[in-house]
PDB file of N, CA and C in Angstrom:
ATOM      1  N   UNK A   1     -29.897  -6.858  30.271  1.00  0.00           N
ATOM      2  CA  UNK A   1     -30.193  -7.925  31.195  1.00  0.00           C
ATOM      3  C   UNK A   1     -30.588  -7.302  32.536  1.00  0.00           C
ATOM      4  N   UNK A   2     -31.678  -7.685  33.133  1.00  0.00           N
ATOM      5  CA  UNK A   2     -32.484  -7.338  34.346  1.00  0.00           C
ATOM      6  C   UNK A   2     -31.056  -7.850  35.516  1.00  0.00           C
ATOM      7  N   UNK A   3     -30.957  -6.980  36.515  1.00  0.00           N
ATOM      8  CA  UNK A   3     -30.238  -7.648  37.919  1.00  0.00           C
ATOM      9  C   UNK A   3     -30.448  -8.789  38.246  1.00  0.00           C
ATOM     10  N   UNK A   4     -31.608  -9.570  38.235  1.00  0.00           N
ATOM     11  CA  UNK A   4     -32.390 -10.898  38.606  1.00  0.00           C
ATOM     12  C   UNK A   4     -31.367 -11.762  37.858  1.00  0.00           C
ATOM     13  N   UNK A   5     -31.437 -11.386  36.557  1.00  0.00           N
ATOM     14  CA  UNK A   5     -31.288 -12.227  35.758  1.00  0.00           C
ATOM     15  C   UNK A   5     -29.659 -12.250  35.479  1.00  0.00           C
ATOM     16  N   UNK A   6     -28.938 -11.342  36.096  1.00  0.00           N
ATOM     17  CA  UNK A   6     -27.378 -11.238  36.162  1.00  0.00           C
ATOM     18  C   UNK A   6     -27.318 -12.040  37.414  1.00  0.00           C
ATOM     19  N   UNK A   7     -27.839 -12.117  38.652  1.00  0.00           N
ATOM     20  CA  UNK A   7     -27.420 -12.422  39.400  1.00  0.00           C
ATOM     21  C   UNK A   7     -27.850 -13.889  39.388  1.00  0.00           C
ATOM     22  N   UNK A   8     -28.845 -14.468  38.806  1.00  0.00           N
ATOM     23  CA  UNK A   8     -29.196 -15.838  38.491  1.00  0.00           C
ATOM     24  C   UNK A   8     -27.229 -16.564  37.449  1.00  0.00           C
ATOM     25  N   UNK A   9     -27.061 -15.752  36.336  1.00  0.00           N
ATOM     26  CA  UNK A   9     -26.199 -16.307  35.438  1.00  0.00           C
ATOM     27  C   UNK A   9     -25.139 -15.850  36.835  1.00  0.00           C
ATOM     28  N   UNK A  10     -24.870 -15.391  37.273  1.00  0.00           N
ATOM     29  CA  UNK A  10     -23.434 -15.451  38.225  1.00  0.00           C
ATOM     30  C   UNK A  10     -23.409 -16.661  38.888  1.00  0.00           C
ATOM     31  N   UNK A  11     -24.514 -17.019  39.792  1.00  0.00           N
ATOM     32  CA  UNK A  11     -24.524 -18.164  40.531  1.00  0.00           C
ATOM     33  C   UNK A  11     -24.688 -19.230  39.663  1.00  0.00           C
ATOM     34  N   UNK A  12     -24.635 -19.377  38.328  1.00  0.00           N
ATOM     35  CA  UNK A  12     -24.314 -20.544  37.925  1.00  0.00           C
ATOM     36  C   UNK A  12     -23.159 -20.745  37.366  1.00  0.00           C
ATOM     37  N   UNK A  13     -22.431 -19.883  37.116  1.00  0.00           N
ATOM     38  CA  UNK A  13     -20.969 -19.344  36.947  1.00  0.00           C
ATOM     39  C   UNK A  13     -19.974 -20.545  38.395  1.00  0.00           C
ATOM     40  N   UNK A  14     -20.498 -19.754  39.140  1.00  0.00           N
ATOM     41  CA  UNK A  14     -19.916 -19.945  40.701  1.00  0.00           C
ATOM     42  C   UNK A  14     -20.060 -21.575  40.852  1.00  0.00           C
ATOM     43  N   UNK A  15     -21.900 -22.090  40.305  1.00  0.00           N
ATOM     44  CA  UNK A  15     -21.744 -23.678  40.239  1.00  0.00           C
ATOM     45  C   UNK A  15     -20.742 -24.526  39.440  1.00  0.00           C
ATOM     46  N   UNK A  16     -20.797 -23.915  38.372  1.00  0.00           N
ATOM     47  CA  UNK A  16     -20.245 -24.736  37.417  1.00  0.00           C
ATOM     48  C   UNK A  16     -18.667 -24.833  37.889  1.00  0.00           C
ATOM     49  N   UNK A  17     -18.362 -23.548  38.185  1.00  0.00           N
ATOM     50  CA  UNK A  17     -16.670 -23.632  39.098  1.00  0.00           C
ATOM     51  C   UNK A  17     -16.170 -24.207  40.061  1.00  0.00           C
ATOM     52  N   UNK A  18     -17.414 -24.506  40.495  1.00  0.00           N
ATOM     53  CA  UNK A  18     -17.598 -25.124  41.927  1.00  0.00           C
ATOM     54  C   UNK A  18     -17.516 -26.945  41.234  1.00  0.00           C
ATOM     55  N   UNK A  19     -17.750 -26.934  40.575  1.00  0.00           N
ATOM     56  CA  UNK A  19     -17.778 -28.587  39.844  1.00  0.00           C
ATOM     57  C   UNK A  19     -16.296 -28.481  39.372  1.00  0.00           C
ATOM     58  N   UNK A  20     -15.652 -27.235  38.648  1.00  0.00           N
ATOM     59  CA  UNK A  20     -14.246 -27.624  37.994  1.00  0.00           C
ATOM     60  C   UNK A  20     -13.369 -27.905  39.204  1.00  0.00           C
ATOM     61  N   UNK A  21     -13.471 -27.091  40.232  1.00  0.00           N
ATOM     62  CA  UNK A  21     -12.808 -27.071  41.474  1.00  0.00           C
ATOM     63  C   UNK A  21     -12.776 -28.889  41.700  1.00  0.00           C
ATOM     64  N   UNK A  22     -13.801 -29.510  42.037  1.00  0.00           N
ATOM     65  CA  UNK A  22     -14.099 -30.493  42.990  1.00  0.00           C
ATOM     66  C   UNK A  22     -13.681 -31.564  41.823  1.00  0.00           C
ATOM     67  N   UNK A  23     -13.419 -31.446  40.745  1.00  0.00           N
ATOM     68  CA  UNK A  23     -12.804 -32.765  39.777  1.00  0.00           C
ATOM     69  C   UNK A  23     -12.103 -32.143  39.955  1.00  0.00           C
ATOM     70  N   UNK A  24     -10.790 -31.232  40.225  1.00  0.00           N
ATOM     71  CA  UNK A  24      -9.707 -31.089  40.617  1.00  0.00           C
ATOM     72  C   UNK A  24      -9.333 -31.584  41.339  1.00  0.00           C
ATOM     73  N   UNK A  25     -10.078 -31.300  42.654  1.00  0.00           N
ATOM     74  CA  UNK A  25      -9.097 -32.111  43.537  1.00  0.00           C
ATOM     75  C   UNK A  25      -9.879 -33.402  43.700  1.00  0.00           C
ATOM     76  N   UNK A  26     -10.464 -33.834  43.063  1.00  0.00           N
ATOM     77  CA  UNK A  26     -10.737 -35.496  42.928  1.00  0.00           C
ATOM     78  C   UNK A  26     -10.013 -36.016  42.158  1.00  0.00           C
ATOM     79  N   UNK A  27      -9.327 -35.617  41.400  1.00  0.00           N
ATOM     80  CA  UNK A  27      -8.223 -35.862  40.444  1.00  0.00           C
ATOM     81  C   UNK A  27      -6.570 -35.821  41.000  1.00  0.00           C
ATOM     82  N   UNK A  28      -6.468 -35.018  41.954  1.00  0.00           N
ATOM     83  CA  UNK A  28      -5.216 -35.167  42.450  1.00  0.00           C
ATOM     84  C   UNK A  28      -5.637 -36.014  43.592  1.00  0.00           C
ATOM     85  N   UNK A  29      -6.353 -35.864  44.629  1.00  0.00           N
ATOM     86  CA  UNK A  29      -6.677 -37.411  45.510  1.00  0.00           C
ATOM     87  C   UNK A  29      -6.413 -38.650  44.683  1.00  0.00           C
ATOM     88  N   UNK A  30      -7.265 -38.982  43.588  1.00  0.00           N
ATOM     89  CA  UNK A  30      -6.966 -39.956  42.556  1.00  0.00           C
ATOM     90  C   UNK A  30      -5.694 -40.878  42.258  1.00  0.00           C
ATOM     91  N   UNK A  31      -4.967 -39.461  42.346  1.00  0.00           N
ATOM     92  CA  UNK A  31      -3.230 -40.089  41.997  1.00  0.00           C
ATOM     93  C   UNK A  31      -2.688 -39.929  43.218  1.00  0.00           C
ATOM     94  N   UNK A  32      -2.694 -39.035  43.823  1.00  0.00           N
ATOM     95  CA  UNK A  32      -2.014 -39.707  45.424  1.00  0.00           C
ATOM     96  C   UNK A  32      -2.460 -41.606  45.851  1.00  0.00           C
ATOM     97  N   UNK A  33      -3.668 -41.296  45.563  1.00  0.00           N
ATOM     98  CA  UNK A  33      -4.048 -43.197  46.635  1.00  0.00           C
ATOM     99  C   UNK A  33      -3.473 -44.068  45.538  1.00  0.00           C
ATOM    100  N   UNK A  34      -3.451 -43.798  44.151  1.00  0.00           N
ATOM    101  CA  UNK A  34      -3.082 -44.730  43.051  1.00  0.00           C
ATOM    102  C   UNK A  34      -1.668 -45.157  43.293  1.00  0.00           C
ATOM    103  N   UNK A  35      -0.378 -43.683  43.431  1.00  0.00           N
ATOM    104  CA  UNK A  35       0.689 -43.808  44.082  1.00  0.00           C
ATOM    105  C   UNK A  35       0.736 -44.520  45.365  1.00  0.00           C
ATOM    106  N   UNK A  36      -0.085 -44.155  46.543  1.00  0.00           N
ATOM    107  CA  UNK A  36      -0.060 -45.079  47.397  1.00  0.00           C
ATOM    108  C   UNK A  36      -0.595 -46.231  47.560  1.00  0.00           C
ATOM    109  N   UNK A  37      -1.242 -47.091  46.470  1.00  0.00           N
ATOM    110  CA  UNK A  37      -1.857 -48.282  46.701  1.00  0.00           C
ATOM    111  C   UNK A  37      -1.347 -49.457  45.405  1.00  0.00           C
ATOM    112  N   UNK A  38      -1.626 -48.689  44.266  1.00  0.00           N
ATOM    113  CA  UNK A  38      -1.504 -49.487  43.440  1.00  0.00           C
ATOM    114  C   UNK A  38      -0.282 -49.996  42.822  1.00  0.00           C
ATOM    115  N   UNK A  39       1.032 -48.380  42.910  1.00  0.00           N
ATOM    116  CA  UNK A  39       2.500 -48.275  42.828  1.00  0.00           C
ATOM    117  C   UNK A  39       3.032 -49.563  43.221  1.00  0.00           C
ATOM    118  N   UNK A  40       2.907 -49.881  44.203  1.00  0.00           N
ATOM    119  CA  UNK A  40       4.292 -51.160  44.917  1.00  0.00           C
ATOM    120  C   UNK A  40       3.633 -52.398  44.232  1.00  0.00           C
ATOM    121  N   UNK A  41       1.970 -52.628  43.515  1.00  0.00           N
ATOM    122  CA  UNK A  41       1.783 -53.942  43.093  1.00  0.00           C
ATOM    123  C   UNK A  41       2.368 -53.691  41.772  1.00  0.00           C
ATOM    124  N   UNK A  42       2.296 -52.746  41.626  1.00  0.00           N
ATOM    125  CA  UNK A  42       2.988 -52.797  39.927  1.00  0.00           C
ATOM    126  C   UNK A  42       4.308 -53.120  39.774  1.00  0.00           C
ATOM    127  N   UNK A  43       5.113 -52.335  40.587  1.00  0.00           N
ATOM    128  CA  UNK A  43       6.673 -52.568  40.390  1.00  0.00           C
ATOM    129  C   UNK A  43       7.068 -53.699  41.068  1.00  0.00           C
ATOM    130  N   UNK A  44       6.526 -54.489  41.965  1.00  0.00           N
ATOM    131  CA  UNK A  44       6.538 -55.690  42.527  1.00  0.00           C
ATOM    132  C   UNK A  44       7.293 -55.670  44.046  1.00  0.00           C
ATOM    133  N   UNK A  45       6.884 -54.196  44.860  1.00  0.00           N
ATOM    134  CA  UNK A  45       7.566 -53.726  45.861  1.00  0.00           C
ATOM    135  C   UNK A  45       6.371 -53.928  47.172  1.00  0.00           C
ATOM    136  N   UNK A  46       6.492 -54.016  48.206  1.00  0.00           N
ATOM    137  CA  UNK A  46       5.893 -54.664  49.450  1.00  0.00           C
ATOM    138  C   UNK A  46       5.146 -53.150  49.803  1.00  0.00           C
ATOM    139  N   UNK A  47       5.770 -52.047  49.454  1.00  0.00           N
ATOM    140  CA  UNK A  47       5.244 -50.484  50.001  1.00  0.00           C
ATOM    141  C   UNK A  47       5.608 -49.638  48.926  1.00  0.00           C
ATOM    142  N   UNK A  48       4.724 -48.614  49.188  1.00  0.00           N
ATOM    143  CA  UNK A  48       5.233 -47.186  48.312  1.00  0.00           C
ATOM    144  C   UNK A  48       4.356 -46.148  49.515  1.00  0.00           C
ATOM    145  N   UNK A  49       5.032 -45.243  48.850  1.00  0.00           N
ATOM    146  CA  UNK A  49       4.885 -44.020  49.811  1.00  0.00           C
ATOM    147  C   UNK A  49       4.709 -43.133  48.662  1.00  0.00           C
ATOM    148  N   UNK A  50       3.605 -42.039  49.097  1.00  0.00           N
ATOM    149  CA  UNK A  50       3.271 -40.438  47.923  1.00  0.00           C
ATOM    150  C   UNK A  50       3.273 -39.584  48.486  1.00  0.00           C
ATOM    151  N   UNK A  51       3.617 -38.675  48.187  1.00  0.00           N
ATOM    152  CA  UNK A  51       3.940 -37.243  48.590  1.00  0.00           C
ATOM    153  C   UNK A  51       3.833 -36.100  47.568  1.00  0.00           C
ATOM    154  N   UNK A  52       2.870 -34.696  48.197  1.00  0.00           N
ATOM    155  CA  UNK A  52       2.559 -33.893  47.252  1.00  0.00           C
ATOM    156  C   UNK A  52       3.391 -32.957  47.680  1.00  0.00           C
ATOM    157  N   UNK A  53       3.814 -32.460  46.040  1.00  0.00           N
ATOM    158  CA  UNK A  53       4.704 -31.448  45.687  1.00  0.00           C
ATOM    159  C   UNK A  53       4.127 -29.991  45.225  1.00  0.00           C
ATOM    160  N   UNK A  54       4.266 -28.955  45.669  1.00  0.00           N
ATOM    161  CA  UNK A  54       3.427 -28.045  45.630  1.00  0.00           C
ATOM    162  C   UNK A  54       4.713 -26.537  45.590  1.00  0.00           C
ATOM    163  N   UNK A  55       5.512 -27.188  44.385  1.00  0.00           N
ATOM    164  CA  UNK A  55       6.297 -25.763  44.139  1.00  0.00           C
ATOM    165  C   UNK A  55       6.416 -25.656  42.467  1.00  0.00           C
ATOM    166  N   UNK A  56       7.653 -25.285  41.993  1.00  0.00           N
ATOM    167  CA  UNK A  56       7.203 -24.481  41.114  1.00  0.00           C
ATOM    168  C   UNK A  56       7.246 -25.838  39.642  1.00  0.00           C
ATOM    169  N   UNK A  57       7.239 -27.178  40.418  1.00  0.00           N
ATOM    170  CA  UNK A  57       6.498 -27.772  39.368  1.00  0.00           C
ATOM    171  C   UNK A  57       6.011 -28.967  39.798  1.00  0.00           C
ATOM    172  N   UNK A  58       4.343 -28.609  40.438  1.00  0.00           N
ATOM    173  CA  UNK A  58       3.237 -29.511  41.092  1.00  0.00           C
ATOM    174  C   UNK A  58       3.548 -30.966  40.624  1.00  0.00           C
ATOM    175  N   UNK A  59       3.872 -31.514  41.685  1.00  0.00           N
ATOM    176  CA  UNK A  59       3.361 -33.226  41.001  1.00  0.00           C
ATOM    177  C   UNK A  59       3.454 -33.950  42.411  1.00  0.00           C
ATOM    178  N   UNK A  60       2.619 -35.200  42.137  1.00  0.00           N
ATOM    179  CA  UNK A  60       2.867 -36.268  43.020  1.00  0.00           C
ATOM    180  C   UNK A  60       3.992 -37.159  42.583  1.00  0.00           C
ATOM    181  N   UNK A  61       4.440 -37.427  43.770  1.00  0.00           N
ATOM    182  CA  UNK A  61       5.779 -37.877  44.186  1.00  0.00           C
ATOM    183  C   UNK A  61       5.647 -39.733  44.777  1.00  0.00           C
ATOM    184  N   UNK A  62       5.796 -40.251  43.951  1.00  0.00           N
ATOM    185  CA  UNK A  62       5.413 -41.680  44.425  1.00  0.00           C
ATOM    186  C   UNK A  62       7.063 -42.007  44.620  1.00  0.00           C
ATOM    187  N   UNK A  63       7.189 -42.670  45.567  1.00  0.00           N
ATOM    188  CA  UNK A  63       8.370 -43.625  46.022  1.00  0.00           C
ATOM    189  C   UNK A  63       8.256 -45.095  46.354  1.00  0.00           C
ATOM    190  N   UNK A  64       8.419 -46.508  45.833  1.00  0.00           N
ATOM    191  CA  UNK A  64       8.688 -47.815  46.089  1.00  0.00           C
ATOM    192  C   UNK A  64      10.585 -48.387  45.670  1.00  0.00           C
ATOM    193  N   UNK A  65      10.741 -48.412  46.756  1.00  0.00           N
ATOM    194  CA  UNK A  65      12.042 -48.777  46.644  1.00  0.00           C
ATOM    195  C   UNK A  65      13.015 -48.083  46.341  1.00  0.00           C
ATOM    196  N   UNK A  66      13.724 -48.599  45.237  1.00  0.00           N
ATOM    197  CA  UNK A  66      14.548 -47.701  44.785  1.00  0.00           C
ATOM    198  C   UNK A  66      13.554 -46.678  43.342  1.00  0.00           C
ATOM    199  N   UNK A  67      12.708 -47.398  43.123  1.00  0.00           N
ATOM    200  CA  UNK A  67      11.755 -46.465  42.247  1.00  0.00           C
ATOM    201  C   UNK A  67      11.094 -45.266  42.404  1.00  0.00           C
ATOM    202  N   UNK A  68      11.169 -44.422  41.974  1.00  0.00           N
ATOM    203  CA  UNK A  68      10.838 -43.136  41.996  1.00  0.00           C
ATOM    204  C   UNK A  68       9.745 -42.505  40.831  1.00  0.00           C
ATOM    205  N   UNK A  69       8.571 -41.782  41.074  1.00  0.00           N
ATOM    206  CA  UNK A  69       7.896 -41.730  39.992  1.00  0.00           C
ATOM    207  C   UNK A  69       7.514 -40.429  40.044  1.00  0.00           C
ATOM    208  N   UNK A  70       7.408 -39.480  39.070  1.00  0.00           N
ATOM    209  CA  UNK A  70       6.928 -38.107  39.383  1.00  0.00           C
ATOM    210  C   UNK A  70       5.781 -38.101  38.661  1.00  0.00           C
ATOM    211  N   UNK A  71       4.887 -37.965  38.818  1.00  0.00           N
ATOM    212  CA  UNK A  71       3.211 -37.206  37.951  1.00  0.00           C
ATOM    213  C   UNK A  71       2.895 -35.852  38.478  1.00  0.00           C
ATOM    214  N   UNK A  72       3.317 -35.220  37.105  1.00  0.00           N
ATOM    215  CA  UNK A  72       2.632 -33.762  37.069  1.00  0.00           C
ATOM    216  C   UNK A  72       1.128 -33.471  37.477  1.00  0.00           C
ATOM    217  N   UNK A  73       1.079 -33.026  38.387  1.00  0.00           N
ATOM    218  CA  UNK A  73      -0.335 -31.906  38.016  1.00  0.00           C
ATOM    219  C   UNK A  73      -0.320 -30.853  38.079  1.00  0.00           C
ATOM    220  N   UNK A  74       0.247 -30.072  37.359  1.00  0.00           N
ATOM    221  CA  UNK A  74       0.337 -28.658  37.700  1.00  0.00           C
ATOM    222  C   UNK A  74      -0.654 -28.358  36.335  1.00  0.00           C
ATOM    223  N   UNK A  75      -1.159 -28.944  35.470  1.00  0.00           N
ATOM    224  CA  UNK A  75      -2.512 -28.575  35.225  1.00  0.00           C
ATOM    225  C   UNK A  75      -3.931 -28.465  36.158  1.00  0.00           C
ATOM    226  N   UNK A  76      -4.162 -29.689  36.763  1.00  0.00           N
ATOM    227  CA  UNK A  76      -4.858 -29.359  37.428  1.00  0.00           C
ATOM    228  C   UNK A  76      -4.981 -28.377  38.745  1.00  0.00           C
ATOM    229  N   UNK A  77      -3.377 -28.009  39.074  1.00  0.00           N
ATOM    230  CA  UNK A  77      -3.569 -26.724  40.168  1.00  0.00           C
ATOM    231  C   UNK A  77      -3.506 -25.832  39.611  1.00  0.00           C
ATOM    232  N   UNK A  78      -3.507 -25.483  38.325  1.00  0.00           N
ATOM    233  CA  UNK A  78      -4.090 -24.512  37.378  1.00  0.00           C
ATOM    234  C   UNK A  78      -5.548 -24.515  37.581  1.00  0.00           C
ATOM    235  N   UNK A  79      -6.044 -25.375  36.919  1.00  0.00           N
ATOM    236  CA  UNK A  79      -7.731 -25.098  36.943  1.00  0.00           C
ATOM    237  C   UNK A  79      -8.032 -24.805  38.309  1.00  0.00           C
ATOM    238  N   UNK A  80      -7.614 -25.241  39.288  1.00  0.00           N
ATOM    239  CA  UNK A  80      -8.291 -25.092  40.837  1.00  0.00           C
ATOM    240  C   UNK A  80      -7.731 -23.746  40.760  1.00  0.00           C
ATOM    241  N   UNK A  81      -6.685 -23.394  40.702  1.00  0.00           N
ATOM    242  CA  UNK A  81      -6.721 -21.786  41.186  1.00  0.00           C
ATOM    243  C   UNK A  81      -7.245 -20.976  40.169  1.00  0.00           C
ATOM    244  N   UNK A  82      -7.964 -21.681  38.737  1.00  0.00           N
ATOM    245  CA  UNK A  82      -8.611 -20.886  37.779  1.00  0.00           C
ATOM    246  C   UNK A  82     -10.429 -20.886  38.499  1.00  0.00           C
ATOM    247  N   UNK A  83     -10.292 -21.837  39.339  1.00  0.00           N
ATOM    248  CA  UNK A  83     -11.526 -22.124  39.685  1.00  0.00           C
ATOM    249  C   UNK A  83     -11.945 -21.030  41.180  1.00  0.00           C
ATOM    250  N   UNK A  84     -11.297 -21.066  42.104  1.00  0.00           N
ATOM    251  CA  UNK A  84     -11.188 -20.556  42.985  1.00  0.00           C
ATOM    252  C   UNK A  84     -11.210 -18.707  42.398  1.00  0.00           C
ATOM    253  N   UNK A  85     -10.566 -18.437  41.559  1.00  0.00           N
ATOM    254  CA  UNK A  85     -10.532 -17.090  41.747  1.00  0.00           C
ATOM    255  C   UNK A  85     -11.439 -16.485  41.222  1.00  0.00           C
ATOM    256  N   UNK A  86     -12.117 -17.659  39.978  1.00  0.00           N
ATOM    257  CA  UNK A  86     -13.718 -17.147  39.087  1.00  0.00           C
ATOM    258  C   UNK A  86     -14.751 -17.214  40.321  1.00  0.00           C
ATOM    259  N   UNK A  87     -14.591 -18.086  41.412  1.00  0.00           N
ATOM    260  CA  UNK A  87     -15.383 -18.380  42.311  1.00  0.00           C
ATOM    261  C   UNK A  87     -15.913 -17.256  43.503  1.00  0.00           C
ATOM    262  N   UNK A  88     -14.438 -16.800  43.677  1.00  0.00           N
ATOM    263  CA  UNK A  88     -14.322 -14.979  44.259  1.00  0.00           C
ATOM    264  C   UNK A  88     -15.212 -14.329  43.508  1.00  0.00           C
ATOM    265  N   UNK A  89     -14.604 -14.577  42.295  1.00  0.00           N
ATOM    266  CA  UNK A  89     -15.512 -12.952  41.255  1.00  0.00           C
ATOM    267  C   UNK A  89     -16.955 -13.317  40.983  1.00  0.00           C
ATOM    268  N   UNK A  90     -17.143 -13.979  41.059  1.00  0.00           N
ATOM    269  CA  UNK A  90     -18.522 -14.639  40.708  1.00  0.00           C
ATOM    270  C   UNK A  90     -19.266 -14.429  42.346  1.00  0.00           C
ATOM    271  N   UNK A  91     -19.054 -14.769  43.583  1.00  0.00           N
ATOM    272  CA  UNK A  91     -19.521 -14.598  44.634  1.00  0.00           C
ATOM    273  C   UNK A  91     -19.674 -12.649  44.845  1.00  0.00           C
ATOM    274  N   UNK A  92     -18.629 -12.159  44.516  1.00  0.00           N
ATOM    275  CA  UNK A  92     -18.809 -10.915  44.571  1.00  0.00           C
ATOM    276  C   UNK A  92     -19.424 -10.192  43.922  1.00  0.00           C
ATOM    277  N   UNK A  93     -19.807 -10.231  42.714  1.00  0.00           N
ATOM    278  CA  UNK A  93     -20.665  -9.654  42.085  1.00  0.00           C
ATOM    279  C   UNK A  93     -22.043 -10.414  42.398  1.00  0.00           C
ATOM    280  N   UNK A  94     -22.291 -11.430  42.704  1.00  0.00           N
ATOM    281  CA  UNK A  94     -23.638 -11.675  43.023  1.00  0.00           C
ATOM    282  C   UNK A  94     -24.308 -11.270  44.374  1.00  0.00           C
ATOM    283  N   UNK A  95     -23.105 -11.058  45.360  1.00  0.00           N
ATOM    284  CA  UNK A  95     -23.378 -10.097  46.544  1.00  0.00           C
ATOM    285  C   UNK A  95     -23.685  -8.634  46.001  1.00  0.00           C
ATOM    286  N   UNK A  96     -22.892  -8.054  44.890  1.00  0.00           N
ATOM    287  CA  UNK A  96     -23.033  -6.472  44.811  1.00  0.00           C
ATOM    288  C   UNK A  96     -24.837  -6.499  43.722  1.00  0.00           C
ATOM    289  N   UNK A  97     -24.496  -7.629  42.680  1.00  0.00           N
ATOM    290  CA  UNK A  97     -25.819  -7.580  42.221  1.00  0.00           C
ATOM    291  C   UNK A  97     -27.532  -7.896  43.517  1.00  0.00           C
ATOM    292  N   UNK A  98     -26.953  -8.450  44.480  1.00  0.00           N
ATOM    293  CA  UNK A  98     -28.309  -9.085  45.060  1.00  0.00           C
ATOM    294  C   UNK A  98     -28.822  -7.602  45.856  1.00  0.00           C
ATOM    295  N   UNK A  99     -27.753  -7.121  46.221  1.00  0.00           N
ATOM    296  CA  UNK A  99     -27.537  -6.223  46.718  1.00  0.00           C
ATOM    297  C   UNK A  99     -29.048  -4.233  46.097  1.00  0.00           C
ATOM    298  N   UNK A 100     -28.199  -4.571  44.825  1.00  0.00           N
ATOM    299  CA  UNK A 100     -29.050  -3.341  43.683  1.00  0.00           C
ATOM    300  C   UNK A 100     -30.330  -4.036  43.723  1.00  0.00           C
ATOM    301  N   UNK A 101     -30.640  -5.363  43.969  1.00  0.00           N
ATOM    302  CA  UNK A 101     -31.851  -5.345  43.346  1.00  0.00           C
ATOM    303  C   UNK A 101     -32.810  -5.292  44.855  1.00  0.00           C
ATOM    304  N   UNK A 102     -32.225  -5.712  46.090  1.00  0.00           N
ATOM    305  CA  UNK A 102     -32.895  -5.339  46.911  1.00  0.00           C
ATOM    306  C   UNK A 102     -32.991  -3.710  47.171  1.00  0.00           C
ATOM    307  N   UNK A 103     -31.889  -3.322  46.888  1.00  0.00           N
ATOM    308  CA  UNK A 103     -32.512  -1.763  47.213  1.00  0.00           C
ATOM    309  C   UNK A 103     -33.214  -0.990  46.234  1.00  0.00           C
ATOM    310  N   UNK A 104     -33.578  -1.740  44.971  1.00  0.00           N
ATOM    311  CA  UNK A 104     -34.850  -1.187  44.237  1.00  0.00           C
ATOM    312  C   UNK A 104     -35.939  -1.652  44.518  1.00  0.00           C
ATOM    313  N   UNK A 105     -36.075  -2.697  45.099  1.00  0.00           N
ATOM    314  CA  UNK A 105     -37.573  -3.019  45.698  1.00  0.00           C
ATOM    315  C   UNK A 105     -37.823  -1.998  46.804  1.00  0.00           C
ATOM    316  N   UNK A 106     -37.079  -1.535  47.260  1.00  0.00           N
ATOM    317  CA  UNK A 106     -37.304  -0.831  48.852  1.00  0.00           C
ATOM    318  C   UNK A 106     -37.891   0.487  48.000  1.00  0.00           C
ATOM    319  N   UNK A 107     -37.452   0.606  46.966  1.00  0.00           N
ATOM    320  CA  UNK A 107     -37.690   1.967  46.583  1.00  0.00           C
ATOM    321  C   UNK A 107     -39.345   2.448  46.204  1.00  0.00           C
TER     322      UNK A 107
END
């Protein structure tokens, strides 16, 4: 495979991660406002309150009343930090690839 053509497949690497990333966290936004909006019509409570949990087992934290609700996502802060770190490696090699192929044109 030509440099061109490595550094073309990296940056679509980087897109496509860039899409897993952003339904990630459109997916945990999702359930935060759901916890905060939709929670208290369901259980038949005047308020609820959400709160994100970000230890060693991710979830949103909905509270109405005496009700308490936990939703996991610690899948999806899996994929985001699966996303984020392909996103590193993928940016870096398309810097080191863009890199070789400009200094063979110079040549």
């Amino acid at each position: 495979m030509s440099d061109r053509g490595f550094v073309v497949a990296c940056a679509l690497v980087f897109a496509t991660l860039f899409g897993v990333l952003a339904l990630g966290l459109a997916q945990v936004v999702s359930t935060y406002q759901w916890c905060g909006q939709n929670l208290a019509g369901q259980v038949g409570a005047t308020e609820a309150t959400a709160e994100l949990r970000l230890d060693a087992t991710p979830a949103v934290v909905c509270r109405s009343g005496a009700v308490t609700l936990a939703v996991p996502i610690a899948p999806v802060v899996a994929s985001v930090v699966f996303a984020v770190i392909g996103m590193v490696i993928s940016l870096v090699t398309v810097v080191i690839a863009a890199r070789r192929v400009r200094a063979a044109r110079t040549r």
